[in-house]
C-alpha atoms as a PDB file:
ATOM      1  CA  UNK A   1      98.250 114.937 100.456  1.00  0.00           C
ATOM      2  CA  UNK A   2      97.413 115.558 104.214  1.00  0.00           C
ATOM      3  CA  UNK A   3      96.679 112.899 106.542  1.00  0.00           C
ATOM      4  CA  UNK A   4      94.650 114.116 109.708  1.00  0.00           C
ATOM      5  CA  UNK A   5      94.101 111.559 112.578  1.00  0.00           C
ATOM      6  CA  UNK A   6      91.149 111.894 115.327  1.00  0.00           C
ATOM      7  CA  UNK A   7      89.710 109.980 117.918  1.00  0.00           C
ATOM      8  CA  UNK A   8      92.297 109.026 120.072  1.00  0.00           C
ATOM      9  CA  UNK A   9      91.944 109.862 124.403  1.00  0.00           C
ATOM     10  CA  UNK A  10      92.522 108.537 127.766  1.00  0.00           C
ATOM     11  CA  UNK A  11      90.273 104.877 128.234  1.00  0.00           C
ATOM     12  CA  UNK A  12      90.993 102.112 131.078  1.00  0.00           C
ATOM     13  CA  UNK A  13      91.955  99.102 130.706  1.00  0.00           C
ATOM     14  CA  UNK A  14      89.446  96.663 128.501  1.00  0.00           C
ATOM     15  CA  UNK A  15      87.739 100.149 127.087  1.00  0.00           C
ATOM     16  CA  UNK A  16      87.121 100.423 123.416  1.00  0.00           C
ATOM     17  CA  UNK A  17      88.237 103.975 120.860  1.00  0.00           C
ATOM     18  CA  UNK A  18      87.081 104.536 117.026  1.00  0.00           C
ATOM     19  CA  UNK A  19      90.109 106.798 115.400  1.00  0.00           C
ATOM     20  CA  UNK A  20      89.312 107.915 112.093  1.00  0.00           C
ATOM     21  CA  UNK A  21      92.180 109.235 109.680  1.00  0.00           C
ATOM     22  CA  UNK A  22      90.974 111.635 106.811  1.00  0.00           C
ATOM     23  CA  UNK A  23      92.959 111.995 103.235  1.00  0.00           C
ATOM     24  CA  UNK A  24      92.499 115.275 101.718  1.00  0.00           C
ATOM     25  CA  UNK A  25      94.481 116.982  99.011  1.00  0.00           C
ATOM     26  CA  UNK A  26      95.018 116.369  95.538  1.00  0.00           C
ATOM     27  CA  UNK A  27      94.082 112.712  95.109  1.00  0.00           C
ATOM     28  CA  UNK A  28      90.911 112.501  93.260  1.00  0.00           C
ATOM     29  CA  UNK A  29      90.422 108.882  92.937  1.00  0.00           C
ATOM     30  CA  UNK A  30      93.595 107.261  93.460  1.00  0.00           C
ATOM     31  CA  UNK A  31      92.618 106.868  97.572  1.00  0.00           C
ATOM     32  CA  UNK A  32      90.703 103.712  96.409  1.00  0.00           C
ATOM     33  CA  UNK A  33      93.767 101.982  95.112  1.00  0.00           C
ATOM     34  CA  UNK A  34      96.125 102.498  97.835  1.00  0.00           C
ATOM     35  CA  UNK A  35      96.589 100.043 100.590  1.00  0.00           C
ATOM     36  CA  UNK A  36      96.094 101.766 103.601  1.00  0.00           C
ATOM     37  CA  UNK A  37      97.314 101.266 107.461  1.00  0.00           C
ATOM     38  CA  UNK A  38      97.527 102.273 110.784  1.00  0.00           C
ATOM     39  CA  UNK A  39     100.741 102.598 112.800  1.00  0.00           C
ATOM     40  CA  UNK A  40     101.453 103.307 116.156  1.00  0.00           C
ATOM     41  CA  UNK A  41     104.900 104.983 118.270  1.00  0.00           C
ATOM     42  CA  UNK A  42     104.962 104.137 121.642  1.00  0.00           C
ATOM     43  CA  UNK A  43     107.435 106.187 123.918  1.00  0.00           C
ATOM     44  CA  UNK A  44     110.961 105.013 122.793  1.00  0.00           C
ATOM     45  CA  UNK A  45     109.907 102.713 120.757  1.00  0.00           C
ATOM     46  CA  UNK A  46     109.914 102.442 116.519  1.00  0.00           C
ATOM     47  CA  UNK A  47     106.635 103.252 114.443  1.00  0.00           C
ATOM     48  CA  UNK A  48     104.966 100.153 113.660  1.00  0.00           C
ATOM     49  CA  UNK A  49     102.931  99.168 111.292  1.00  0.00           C
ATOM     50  CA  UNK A  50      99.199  97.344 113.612  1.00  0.00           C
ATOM     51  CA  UNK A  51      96.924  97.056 110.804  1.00  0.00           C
ATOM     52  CA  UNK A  52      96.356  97.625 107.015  1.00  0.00           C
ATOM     53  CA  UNK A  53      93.313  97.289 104.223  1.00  0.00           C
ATOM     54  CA  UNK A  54      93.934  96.581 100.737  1.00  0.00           C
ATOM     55  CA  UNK A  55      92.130  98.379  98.499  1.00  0.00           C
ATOM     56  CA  UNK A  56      89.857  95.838  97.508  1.00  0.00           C
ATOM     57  CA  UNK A  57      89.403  95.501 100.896  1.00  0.00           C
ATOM     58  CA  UNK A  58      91.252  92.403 102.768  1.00  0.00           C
ATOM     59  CA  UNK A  59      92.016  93.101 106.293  1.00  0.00           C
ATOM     60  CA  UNK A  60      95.605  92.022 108.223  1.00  0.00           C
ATOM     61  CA  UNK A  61      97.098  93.243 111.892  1.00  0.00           C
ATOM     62  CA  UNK A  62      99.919  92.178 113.912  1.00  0.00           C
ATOM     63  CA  UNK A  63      99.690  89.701 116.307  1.00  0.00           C
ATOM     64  CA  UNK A  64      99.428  91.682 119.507  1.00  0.00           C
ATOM     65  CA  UNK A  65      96.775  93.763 118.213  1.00  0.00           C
ATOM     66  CA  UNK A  66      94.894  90.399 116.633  1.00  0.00           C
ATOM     67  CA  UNK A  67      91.156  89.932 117.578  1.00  0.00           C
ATOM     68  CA  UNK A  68      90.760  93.317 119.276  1.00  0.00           C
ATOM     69  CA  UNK A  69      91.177  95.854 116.675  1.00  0.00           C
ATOM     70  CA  UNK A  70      89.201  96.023 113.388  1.00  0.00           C
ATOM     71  CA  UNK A  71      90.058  98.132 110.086  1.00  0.00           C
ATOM     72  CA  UNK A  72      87.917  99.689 107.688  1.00  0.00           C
ATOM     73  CA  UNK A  73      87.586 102.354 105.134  1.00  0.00           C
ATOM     74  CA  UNK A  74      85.185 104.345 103.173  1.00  0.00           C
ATOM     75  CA  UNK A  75      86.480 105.325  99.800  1.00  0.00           C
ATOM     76  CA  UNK A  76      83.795 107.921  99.049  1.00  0.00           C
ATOM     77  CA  UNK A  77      85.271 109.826 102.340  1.00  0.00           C
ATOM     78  CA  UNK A  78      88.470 109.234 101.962  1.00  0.00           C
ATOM     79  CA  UNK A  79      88.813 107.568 105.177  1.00  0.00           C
ATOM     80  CA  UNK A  80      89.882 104.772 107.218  1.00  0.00           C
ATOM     81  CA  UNK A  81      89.001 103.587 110.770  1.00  0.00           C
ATOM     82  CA  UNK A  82      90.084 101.618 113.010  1.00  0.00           C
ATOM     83  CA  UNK A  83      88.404  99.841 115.669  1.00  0.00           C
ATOM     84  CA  UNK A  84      89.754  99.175 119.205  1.00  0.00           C
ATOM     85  CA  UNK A  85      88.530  97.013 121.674  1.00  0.00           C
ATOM     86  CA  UNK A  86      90.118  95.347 124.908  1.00  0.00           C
ATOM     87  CA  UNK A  87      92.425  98.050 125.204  1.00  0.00           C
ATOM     88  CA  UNK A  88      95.684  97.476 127.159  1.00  0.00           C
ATOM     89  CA  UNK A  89      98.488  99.364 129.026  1.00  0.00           C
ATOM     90  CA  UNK A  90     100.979  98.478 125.998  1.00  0.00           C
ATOM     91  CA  UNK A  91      98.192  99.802 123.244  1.00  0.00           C
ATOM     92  CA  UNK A  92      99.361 103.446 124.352  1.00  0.00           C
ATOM     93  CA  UNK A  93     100.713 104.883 121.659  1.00  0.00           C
ATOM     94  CA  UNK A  94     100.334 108.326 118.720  1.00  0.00           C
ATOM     95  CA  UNK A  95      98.155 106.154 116.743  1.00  0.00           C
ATOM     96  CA  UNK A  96      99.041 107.749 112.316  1.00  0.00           C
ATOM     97  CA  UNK A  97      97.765 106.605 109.603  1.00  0.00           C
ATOM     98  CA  UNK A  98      99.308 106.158 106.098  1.00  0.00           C
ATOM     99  CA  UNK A  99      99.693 103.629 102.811  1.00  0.00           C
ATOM    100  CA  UNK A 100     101.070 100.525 103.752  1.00  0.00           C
ATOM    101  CA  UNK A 101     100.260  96.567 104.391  1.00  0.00           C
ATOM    102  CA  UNK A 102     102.197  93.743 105.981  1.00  0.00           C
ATOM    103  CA  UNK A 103     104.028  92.254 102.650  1.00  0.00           C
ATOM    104  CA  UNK A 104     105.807  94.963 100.591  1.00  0.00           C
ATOM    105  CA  UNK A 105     107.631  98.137 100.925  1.00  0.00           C
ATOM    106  CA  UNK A 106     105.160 100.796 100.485  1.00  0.00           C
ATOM    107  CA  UNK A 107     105.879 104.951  99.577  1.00  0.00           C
ATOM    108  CA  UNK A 108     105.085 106.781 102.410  1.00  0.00           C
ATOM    109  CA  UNK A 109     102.847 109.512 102.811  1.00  0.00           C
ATOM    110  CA  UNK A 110     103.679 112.665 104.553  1.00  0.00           C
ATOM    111  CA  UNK A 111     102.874 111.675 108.286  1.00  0.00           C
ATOM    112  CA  UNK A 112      99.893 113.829 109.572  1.00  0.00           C
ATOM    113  CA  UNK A 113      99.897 114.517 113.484  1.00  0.00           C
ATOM    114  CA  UNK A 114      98.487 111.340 114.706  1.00  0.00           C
ATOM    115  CA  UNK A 115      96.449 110.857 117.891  1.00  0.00           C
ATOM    116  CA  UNK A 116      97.715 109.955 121.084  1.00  0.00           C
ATOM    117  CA  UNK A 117      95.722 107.249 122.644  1.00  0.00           C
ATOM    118  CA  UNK A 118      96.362 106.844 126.622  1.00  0.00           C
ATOM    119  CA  UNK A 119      95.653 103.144 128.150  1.00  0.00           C
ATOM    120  CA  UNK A 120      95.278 103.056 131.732  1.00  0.00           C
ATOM    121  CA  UNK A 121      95.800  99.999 133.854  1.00  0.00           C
END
């Protein structure tokens, strides 16, 4: 399974960015039933996990990212967005997708590229 990020640039301060992340490979139908979610690796810093969507479709994100980025998917695609609005300095990150939510321990994917999203003050 490959996991291809897009989306991602340079925005100021209070800007907005759509990334998209795109499953292909051999997984028929089983994207539906995975929990999905979007991490982010700032410079230095460990991957963490900002938001997820369980596959039926209920929504959590972390607390700095709350009320300013949104999650979504399309199942017939094969892919999940995410939404990002009021950017900030500190949102600069490579922005991966990959299974996961907030409560459990999740198998990884193999991480795709990412996309580097730049925040300027």
């Amino acid at each position: 399974v490959q996991l291809q990020a897009s989306g991602g640039g340079l925005v100021q301060a209070g800007g907005s960015l759509r990334l998209s992340c795109v499953a292909s490979g051999s997984i028929f139908s089983t994207f539906r039933s995975w929990d999905m979610g979007w991490y982010r690796q700032a410079p230095g810093k460990q991957r963490e996990l900002v938001a997820s969507i369980s596959s039926d479709g209920r929504t959590d994100s972390a607390d700095s990212v709350k009320g300013r980025f949104t999650i979504s998917r399309d199942n017939g695609k094969k892919t999940v967005y995410l939404q990002m609005n009021g950017l900030k300095p500190e949102d600069t990150a490579v922005y991966y997708c990959n299974r996961g939510n907030f409560n459990t321990d999740y198998s990884l994917l193999n991480w795709g590229q990412g996309t580097l999203v730049t925040v300027s003050s």
